[in-house]
Protein backbone atom coordinates (compact mmCIF):
# COMPACT_ATOMS: atom_id res chain seq x y z
CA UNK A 1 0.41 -50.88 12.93
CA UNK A 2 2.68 -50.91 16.02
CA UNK A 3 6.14 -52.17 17.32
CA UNK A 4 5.06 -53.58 20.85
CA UNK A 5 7.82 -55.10 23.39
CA UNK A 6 5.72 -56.42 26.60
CA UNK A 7 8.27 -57.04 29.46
CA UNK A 8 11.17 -57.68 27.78
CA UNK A 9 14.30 -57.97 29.34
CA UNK A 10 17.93 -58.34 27.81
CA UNK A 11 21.10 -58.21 29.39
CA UNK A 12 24.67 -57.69 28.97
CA UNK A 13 27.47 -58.71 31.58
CA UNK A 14 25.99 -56.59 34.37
CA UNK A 15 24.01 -54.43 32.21
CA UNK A 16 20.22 -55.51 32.18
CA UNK A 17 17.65 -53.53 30.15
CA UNK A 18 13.72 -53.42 30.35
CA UNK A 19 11.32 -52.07 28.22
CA UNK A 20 7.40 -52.45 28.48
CA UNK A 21 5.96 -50.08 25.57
CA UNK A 22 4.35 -49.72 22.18
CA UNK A 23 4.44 -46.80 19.51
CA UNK A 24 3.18 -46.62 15.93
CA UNK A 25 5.23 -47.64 12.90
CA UNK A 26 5.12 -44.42 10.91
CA UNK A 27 7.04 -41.41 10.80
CA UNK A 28 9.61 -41.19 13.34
CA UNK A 29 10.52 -42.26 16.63
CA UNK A 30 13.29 -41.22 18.66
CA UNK A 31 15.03 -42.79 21.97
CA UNK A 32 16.24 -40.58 24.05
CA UNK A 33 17.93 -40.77 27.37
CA UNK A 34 21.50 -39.76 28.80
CA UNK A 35 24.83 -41.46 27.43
CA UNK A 36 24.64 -45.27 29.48
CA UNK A 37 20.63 -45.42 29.56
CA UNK A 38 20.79 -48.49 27.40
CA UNK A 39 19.46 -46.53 23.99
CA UNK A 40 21.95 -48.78 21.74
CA UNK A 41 20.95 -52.03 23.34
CA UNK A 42 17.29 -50.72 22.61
CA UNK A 43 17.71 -51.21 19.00
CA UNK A 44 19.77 -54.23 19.31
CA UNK A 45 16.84 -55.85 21.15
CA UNK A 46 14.25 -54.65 18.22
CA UNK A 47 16.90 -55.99 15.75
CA UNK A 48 17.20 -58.79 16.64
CA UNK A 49 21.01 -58.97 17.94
CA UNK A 50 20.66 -59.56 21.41
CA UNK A 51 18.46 -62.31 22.51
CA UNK A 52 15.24 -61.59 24.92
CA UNK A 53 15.39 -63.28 29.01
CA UNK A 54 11.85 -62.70 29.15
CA UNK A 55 9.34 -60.90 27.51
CA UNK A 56 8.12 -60.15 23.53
CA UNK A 57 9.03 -58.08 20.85
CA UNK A 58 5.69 -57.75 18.06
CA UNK A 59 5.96 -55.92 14.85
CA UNK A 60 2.89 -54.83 12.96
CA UNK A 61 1.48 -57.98 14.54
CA UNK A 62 3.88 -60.22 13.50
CA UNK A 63 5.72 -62.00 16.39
CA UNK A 64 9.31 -61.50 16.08
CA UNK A 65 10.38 -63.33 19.23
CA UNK A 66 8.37 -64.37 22.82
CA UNK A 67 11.10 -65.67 25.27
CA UNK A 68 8.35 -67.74 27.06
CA UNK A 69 7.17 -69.83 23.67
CA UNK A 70 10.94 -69.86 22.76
CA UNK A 71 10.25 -68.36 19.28
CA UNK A 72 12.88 -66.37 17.50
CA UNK A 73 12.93 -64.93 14.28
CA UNK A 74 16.48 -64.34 13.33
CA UNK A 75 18.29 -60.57 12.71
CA UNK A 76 18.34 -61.16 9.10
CA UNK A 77 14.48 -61.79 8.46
CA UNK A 78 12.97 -59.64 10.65
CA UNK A 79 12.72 -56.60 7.85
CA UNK A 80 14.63 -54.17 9.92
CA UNK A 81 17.36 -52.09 9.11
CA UNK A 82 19.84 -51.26 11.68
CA UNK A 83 22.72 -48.54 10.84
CA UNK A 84 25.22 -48.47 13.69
CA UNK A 85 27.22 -45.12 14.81
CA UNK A 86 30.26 -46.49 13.48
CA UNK A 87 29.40 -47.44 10.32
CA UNK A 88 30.51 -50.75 10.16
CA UNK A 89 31.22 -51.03 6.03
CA UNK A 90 32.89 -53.26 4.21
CA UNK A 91 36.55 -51.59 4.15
CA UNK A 92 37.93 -53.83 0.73
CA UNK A 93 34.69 -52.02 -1.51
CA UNK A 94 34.47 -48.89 -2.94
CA UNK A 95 30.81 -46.91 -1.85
CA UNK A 96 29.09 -48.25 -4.80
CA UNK A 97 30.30 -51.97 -3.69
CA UNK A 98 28.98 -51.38 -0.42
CA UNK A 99 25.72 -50.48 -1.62
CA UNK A 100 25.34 -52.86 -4.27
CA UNK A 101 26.32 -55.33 -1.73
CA UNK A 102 22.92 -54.26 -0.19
CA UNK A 103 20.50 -54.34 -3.31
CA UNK A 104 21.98 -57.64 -4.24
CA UNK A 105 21.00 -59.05 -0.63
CA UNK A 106 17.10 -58.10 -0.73
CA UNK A 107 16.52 -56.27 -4.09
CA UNK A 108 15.15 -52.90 -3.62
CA UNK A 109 11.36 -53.14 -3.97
CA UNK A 110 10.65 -49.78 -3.92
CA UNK A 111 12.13 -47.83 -6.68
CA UNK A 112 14.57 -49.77 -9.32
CA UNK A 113 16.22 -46.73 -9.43
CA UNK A 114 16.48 -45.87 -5.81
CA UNK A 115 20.68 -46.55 -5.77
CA UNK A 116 20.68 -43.71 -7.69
CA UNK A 117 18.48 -41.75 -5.89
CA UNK A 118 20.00 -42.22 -2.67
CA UNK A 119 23.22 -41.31 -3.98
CA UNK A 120 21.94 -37.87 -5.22
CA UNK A 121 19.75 -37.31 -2.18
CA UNK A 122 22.15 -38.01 0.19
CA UNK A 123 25.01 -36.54 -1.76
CA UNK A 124 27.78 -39.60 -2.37
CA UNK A 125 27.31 -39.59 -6.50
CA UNK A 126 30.81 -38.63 -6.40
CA UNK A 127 32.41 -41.12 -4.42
CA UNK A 128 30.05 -44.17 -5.65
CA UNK A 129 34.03 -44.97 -7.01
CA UNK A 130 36.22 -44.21 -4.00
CA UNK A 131 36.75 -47.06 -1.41
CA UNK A 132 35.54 -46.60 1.78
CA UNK A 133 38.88 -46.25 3.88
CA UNK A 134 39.34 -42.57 2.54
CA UNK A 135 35.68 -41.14 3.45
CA UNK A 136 35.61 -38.47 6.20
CA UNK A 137 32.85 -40.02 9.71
CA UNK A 138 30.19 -37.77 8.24
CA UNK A 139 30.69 -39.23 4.45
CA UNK A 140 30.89 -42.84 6.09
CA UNK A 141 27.95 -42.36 8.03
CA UNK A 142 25.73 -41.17 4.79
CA UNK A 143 27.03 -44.40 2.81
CA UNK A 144 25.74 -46.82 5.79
CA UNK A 145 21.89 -44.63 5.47
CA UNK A 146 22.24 -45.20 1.59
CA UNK A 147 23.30 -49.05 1.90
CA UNK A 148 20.11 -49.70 4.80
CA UNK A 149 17.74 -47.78 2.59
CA UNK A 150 18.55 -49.52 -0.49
CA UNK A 151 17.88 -52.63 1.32
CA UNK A 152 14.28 -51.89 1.55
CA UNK A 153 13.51 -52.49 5.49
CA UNK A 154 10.53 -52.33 7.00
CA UNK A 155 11.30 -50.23 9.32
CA UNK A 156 14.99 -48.58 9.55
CA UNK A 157 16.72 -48.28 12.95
CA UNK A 158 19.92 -45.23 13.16
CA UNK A 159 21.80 -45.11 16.26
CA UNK A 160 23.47 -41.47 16.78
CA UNK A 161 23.55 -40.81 13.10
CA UNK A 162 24.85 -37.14 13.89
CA UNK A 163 27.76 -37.98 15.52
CA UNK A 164 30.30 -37.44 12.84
CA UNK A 165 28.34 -34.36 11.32
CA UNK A 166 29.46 -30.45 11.89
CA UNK A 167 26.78 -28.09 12.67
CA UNK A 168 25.42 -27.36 8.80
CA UNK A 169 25.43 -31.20 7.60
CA UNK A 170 23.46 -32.17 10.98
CA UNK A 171 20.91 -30.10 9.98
CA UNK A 172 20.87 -31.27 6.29
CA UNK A 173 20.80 -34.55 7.56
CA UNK A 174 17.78 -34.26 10.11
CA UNK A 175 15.93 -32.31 7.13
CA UNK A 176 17.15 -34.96 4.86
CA UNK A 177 15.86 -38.35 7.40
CA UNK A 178 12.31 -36.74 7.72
CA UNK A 179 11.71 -36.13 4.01
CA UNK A 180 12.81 -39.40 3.06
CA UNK A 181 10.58 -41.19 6.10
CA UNK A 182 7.57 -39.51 4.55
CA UNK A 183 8.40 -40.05 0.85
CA UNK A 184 9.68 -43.41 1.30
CA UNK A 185 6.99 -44.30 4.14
CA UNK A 186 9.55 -45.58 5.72
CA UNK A 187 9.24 -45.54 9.68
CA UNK A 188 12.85 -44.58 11.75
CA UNK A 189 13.72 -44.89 15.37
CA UNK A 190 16.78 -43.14 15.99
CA UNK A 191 18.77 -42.63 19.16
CA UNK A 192 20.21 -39.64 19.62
CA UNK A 193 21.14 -37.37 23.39
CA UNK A 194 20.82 -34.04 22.01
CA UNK A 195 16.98 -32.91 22.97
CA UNK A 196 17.89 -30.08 20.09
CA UNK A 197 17.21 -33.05 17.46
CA UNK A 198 14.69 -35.26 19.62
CA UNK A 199 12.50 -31.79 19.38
CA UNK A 200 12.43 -31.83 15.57
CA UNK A 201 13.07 -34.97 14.27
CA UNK A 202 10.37 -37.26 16.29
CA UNK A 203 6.92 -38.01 16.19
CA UNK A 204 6.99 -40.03 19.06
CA UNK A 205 9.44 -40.50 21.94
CA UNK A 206 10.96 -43.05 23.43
CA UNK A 207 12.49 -42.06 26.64
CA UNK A 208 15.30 -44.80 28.87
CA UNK A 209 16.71 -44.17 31.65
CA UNK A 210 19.60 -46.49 33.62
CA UNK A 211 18.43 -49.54 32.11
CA UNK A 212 14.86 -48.74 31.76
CA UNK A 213 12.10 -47.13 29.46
CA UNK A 214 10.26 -44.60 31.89
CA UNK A 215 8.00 -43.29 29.01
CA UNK A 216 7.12 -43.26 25.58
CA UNK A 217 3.68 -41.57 23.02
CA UNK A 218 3.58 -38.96 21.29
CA UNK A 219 6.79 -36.21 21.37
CA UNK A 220 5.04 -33.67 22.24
CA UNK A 221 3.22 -35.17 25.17
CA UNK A 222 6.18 -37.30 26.23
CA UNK A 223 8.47 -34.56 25.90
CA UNK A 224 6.41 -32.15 28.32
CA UNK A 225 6.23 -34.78 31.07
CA UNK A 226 8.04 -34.02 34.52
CA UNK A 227 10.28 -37.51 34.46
CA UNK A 228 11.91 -36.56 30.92
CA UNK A 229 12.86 -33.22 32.34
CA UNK A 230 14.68 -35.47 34.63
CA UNK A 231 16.85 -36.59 31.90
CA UNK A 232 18.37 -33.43 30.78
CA UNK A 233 21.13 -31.27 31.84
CA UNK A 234 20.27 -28.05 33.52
CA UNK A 235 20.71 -26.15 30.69
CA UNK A 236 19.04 -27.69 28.09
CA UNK A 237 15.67 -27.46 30.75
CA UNK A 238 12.95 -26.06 28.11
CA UNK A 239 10.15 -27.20 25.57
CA UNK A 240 8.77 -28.40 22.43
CA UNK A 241 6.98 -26.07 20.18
CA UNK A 242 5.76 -27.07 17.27
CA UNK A 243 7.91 -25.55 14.30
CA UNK A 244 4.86 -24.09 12.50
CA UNK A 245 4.41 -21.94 15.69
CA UNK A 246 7.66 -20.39 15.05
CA UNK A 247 8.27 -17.27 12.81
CA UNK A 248 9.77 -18.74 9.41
CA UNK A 249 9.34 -22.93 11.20
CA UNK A 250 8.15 -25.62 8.92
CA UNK A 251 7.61 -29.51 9.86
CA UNK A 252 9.22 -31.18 12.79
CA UNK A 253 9.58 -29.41 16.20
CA UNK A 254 11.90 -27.11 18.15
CA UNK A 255 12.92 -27.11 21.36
CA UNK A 256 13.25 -23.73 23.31
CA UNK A 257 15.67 -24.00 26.38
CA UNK A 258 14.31 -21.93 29.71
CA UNK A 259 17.22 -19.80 29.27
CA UNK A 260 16.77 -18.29 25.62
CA UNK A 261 12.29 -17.31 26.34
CA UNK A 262 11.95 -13.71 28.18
CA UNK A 263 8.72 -12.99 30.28
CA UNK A 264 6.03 -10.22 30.29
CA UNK A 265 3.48 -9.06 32.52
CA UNK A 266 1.87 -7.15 29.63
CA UNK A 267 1.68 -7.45 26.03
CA UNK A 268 4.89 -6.67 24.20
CA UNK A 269 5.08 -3.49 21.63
CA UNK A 270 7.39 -2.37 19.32
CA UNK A 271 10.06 -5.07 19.89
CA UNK A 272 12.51 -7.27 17.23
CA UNK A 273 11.55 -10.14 18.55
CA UNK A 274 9.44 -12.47 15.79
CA UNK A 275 8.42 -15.33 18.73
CA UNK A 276 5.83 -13.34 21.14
CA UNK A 277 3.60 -16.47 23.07
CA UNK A 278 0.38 -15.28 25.31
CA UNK A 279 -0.48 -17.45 27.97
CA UNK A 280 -1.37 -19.18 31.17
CA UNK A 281 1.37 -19.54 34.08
CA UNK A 282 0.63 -23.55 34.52
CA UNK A 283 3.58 -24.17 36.87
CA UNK A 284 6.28 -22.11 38.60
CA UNK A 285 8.98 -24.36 40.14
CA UNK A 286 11.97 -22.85 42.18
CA UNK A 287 15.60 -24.83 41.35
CA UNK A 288 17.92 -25.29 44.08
CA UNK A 289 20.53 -22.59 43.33
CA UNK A 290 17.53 -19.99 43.57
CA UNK A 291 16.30 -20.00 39.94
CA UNK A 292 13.18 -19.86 39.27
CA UNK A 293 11.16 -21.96 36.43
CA UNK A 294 8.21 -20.41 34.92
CA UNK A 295 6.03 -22.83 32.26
CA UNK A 296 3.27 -21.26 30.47
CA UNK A 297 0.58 -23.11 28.69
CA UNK A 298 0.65 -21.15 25.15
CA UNK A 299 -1.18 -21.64 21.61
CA UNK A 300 2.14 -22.86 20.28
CA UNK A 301 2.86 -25.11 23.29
CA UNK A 302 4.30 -25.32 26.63
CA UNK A 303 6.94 -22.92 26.50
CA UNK A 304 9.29 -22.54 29.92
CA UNK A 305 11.53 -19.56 30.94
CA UNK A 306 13.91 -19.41 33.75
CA UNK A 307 13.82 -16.27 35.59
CA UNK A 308 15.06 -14.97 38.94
CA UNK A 309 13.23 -14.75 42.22
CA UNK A 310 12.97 -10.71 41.86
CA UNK A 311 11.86 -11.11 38.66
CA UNK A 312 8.49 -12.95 39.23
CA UNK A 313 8.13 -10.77 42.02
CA UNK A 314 8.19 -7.64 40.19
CA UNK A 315 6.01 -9.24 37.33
CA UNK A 316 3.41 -10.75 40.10
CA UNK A 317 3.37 -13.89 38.39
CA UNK A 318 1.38 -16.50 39.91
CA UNK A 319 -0.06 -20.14 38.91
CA UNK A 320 -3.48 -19.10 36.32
CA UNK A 321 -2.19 -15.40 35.89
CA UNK A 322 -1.80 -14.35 32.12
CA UNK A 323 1.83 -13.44 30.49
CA UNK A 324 3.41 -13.26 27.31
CA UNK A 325 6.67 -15.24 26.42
CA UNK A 326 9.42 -13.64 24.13
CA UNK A 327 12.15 -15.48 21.83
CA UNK A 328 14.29 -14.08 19.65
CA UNK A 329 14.27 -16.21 16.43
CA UNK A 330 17.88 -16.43 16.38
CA UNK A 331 18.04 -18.72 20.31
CA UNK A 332 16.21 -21.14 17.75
C-alpha cells in the first residue's frame, strides 16, 4: 500500500510545484523543506484542492486523479483528512459542535466511542461546551486533530500542527500523533520545518525544495543524504539517531546537531556523559568560515560533530580512522 504521484505538476499564480515520488501508507510521513518550498501545496495536491496540469496522484492503488485521462475524484471522496495550520473551524459551534459536525458527515467507523476518546486523549473534555472563538492556537489546533480523526480518513494529512504549541505541549503532541497513528493505524503526513520534529516523528521523509521534491524513503536514509543537508540552516547541520540508541530514548528518532556531539581519539573514561558512540570517520568536510565537519558511521547511526581545524589535527582524524562521539543527554 502506497501513495504514488508520477509527474505531477500544480501551480499557483507563478508558483509551480512538481513532485515525482512514492512512500508507504503506514506510520508517518513527514515533508520537510524550508518556509516557500511548496510543503502546503504538497498536501493540497494529495487532497485534492488544487487540481493536477499533468501528472497522477494513486492511493493504495486507487486512482485519485490522472491529468492526461482527465479523471478526478473530488476533495470530499478521496478518504483523506486534511487539518490546516489555521484551523479553519466553524466559529458559530461550540468544540463538541465542531466535532459532531464531523461524525455526522462520515460516521466514525472505527470506535463508536472514539468522540470521546479523542476528547480525553487529546485533552478538550472540558471545553466539548465552550465555542470555539475563546480557545487559545494550541487548544484550536487540538479540536481540528479531534474533528479529522473522528471523521475516520484514510489517511490524515496535518500541515504545521506545532505552530501554536509552547515547548511542553509540542512534545505532548508529537508523543500524542505517533501513538494514535499506531493505535488507530492511521497513516499521517505532516509538514513541519523544524528537523527537531522531522527526526522523531517520521518514518519516512518527504523532502521539497523551491517548488520541487528532491527526495523522499525512509527517514533515516533520506535524512542522512547530502541534498537534505542542503535544506537546513547552519546550525541545525547534524543527524538522526534512532531514539532507542539514546540513554533513556524510546520510539521515534532524534536529531543531534554537529554542534552539541564532542570527539575522541580514544575511548572515553570516567565522564557524565550517558551518549558515548564508537566509530568510523566516513566523511570530514571543511565549511567555508573554517569549520570543520566530522561524520562518523556509529552503531546508533550517523552521528556528525563540528570541530575546529586544530582540533582534528591534534586528534589525527582521518577518513576510516576509529573515534568515539560524546553527547550529553541534556543537548537532546
Amino acid at each position: 500500500m502506497s501513495l504514488k504521484l508520477t509527474e505531477a505538476v500544480v501551480r499557483r499564480g507563478a508558483f509551480r510545484l512538481a513532485a515525482d515520488f512514492e512512500i508507504p501508507t503506514d506510520g508517518i510521513s513527514v515533508v520537510f523543506g524550508p518556509s516557500g518550498a511548496g510543503k502546503s501545496m504538497l498536501l493540497a495536491m494529495i487532497a485534492g484542492l488544487h487540481r493536477l496540469e499533468t501528472g497522477r496522484v494513486v492511493f493504495n492503488g486507487a486512482v485519485l486523479e490522472d491529468a492526461g485521462a482527465r479523471t478526478r475524484v473530488g476533495a470530499h471522496a478521496r478518504g483523506i483528512g486534511l487539518v490546516f495550520q489555521d484551523a479553519r473551524l466553524f466559529p458559530h459551534r461550540t468544540v463538541r459542535g465542531n466535532i459532531a459536525y464531523a461524525e455526522r458527515r462520515l460516521p466514525a467507523a472505527r470506535n463508536a466511542q472514539i468522540v470521546v476518546e479523542i476528547a480525553r486523549r487529546l485533552e478538550i473534555e472540558q471545553l466539548l461546551d465552550r465555542p470555539v472563538r475563546n480557545l487559545s492556537g494550541g487548544e484550536r489546533s487540538r479540536v481540528a486533530l479531534a474533528r479529522a480523526i473522528v471523521s475516520a480518513p484514510e489517511m490524515l494529512l496535518l500541515d504545521e500542527p506545532f505552530a501554536a504549541l509552547d515547548g511542553r505541549r509540542r512534545r505532548a503532541f508529537v508523543t500524542l500523533l505517533r501513538d494514535l497513528s499506531r493505535e488507530q493505524s492511521l497513516p499521517m503526513m505532516i509538514v513541519t520545518h523544524q528537523v527537531e520534529e522531522a527526526a522523531e516523528l517520521a518514518d519516512h521523509v518527504v523532502a521539497v525544495k523551491a517548488g520541487r521534491v528532491i527526495g523522499s524513503g525512509a527517514a533515516a536514509d533520506v535524512m542522512r543524504r547530502a541534498d537534505f543537508a542542503e535544506l537546513l540552516d547552519r546550525r541545525d547541520a547534524g543527524a538522526r539517531v534512532d531514539a532507542k540508541a539514546v540513554a533513556g530514548g524510546q520510539g521515534g528518532g532524534v536529531w543531534v546537531r554537529a554542534d552539541s556531539v564532542l570527539l575522541a581519539a580514544e575511548e572515553p573514561r570516567g565522564i557524565s556523559a550517558r551518549n558515548v558512540w564508537r566509530g568510523r570517520v566516513a566523511a570530514i568536510v571543511r565549511e567555508a568560515d573554517g569549520a570543520v565537519l566530522v561524520s562518523l558511521d556509529t552503531d546508533a547511526g550517523y552521528i556528525s560533530s563540528r570541530i575546529t581545524p586544530e582540533a582534528l589535527s591534534d586528534l589525527r582524524l582521518e577518513e576510516g580512522s576509529t573515534a568515539w562521539a560524546v553527547v550529553k543527554s541534556h543537548a537532546l
